[in-house]
Protein backbone atom coordinates (compact mmCIF):
# COMPACT_ATOMS: atom_id res chain seq x y z
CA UNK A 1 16.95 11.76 -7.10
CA UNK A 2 19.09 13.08 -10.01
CA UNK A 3 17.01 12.39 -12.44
CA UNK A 4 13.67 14.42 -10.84
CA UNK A 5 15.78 16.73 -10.68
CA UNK A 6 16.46 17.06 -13.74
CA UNK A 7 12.56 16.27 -14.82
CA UNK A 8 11.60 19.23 -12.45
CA UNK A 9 14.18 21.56 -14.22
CA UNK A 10 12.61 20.50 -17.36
CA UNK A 11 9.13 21.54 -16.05
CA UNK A 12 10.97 25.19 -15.35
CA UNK A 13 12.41 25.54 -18.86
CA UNK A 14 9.29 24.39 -20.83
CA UNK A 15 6.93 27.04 -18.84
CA UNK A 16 9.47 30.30 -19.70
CA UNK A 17 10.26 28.88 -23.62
CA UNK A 18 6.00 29.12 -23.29
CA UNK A 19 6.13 32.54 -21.78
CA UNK A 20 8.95 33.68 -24.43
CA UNK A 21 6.88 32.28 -27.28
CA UNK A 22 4.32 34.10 -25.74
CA UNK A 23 6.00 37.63 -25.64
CA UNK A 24 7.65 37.97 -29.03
CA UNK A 25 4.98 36.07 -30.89
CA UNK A 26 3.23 38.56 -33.73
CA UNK A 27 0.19 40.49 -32.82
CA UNK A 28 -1.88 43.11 -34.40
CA UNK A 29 -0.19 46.25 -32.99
CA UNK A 30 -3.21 47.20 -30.93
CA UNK A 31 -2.49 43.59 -29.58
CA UNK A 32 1.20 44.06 -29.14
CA UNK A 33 0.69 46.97 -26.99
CA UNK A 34 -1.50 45.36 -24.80
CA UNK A 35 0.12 42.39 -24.61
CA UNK A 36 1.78 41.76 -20.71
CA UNK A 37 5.31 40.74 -20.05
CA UNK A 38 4.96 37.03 -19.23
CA UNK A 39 8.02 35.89 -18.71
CA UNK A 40 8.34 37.74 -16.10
CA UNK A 41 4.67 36.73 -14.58
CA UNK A 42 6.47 33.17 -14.68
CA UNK A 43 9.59 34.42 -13.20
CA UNK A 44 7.84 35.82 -10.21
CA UNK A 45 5.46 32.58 -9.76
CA UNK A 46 8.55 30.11 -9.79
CA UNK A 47 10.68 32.82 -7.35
CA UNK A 48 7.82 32.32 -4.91
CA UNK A 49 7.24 28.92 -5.37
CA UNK A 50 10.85 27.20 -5.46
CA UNK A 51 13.01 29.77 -4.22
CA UNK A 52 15.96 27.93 -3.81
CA UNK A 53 15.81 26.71 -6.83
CA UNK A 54 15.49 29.69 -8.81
CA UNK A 55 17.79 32.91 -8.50
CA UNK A 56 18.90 36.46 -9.41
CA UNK A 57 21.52 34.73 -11.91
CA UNK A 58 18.57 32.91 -13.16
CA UNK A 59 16.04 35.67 -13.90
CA UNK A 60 19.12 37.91 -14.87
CA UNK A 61 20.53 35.57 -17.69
CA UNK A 62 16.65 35.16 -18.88
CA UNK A 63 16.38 38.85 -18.90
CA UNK A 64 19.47 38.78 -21.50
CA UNK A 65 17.72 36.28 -23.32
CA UNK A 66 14.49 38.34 -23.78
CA UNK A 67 16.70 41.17 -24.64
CA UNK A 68 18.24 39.32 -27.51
CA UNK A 69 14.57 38.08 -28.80
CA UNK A 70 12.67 41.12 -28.57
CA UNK A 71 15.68 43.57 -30.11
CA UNK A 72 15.30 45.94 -26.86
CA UNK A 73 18.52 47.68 -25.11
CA UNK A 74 21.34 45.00 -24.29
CA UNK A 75 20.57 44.33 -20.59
CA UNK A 76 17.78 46.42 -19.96
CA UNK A 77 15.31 43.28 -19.20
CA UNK A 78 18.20 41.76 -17.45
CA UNK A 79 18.56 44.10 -14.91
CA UNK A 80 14.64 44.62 -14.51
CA UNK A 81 14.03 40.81 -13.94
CA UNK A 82 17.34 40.08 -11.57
CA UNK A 83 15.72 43.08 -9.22
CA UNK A 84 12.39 42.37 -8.83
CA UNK A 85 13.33 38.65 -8.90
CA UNK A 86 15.47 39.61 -5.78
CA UNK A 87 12.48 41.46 -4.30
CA UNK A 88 10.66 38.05 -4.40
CA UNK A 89 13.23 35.83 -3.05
CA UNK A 90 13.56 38.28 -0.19
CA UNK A 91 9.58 38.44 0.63
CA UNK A 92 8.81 34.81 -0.52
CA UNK A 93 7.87 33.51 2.42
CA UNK A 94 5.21 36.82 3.01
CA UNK A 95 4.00 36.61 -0.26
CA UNK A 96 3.19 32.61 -0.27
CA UNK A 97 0.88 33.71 2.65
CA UNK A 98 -1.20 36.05 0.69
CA UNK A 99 -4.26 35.79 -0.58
CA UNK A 100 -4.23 35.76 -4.24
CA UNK A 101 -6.06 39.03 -4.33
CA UNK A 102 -2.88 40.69 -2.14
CA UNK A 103 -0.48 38.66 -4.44
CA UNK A 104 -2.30 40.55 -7.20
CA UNK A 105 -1.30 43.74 -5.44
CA UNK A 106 2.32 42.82 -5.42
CA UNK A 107 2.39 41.69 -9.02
CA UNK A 108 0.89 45.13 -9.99
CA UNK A 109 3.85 46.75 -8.26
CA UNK A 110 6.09 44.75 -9.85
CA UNK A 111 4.93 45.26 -13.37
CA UNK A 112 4.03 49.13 -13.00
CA UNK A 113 8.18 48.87 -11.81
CA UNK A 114 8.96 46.97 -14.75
CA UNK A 115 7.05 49.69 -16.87
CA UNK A 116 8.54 52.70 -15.02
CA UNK A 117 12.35 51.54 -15.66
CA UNK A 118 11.29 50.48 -19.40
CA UNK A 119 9.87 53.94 -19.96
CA UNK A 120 13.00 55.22 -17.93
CA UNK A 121 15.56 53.59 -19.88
CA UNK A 122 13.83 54.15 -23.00
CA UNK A 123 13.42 57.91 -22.74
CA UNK A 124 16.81 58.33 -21.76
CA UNK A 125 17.66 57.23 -25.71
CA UNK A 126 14.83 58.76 -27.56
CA UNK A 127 11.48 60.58 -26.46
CA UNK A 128 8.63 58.08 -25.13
CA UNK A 129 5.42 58.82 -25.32
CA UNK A 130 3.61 59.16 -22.00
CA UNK A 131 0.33 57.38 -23.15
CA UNK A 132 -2.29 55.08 -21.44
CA UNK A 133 -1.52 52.19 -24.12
CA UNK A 134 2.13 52.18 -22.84
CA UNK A 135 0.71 50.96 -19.30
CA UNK A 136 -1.92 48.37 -20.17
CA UNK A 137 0.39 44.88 -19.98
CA UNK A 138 0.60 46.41 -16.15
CA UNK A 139 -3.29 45.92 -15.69
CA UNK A 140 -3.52 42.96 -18.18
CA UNK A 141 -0.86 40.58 -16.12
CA UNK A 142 -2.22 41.48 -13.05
CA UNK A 143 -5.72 40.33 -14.13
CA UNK A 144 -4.02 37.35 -15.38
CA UNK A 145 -1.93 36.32 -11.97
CA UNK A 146 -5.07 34.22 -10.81
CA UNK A 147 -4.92 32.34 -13.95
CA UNK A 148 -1.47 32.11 -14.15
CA UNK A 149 -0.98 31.27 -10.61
CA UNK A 150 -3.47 28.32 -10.49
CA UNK A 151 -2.04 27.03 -13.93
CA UNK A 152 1.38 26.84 -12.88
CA UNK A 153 0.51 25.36 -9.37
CA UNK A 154 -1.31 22.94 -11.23
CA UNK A 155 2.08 21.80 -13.07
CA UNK A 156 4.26 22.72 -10.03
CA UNK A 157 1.93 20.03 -8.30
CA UNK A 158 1.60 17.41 -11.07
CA UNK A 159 5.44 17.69 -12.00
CA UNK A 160 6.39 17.36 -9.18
CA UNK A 161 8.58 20.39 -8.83
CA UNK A 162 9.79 21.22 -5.55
């Protein structure tokens, strides 16, 4: 029993190193820009999916970890991730009944949130821009939830991860 769990947590680690790889990897800058936040797309899926497992500690010491990898503001994706991670432990059980189309809608919250307190916290230092390219990873991860969803079930159910 010890060691699936310790397989399982394996399973958990190797998606969000994927996810991390895939948010500070280098892009074009018109790529960059467009690019969603995806650890945070994996956060959500494995707060929903295994919420017992996973936790507000969890998300927030990931959120550090993103911090330290991307260069950004000392806590700032910490304290984005540990709240709407805590928004999906609360509603898990709602949200595991949705339709993928009204998980879609909750994911679009969540990232336009995300977006809001990054343009929030950033404007506070310096002055942001207020452009349309600022707010595409909010449309771009929500158009890839289905995908993401159905891929990580996929290795939820293969792995074995409950």
């Amino acid at each position: 029993m010890l060691a699936n769990k310790k397989q399982n947590l394996h399973g958990y680690i190797v998606t969000l190193i994927f996810a991390m790889f895939l948010k500070i990897m280098p892009l074009p800058d018109y790529l960059s820009r467009l690019n969603p936040d995806w650890v945070l797309l994996i956060l959500i899926y494995w707060s929903i999916a295994i919420p017992e497992r996973i936790g507000v500690f969890n998300a927030w010491l990931v959120g550090l970890i993103i911090d330290v990898l991307t260069g950004r503001l000392l806590g700032q994706q910490a304290l984005i991730y540990s709240l709407i991670s805590f928004t999906c432990l609360k509603l898990h059980k709602r949200l595991r009944q949705y339709s993928l189309l009204q998980q879609s809608l909750f994911i679009f919250l969540s990232l336009l949130f995300s977006q809001i307190m990054i343009f929030w916290i950033e404007s506070i230092d310096s002055i942001t821009q207020f452009t349309l390219i600022f707010w595409m990873p909010v449309f771009i991860g929500t158009l890839f939830w289905p995908l993401i969803y159905i891929a990580l079930r996929f290795i939820r159910i293969f792995g074995q991860i409950r």
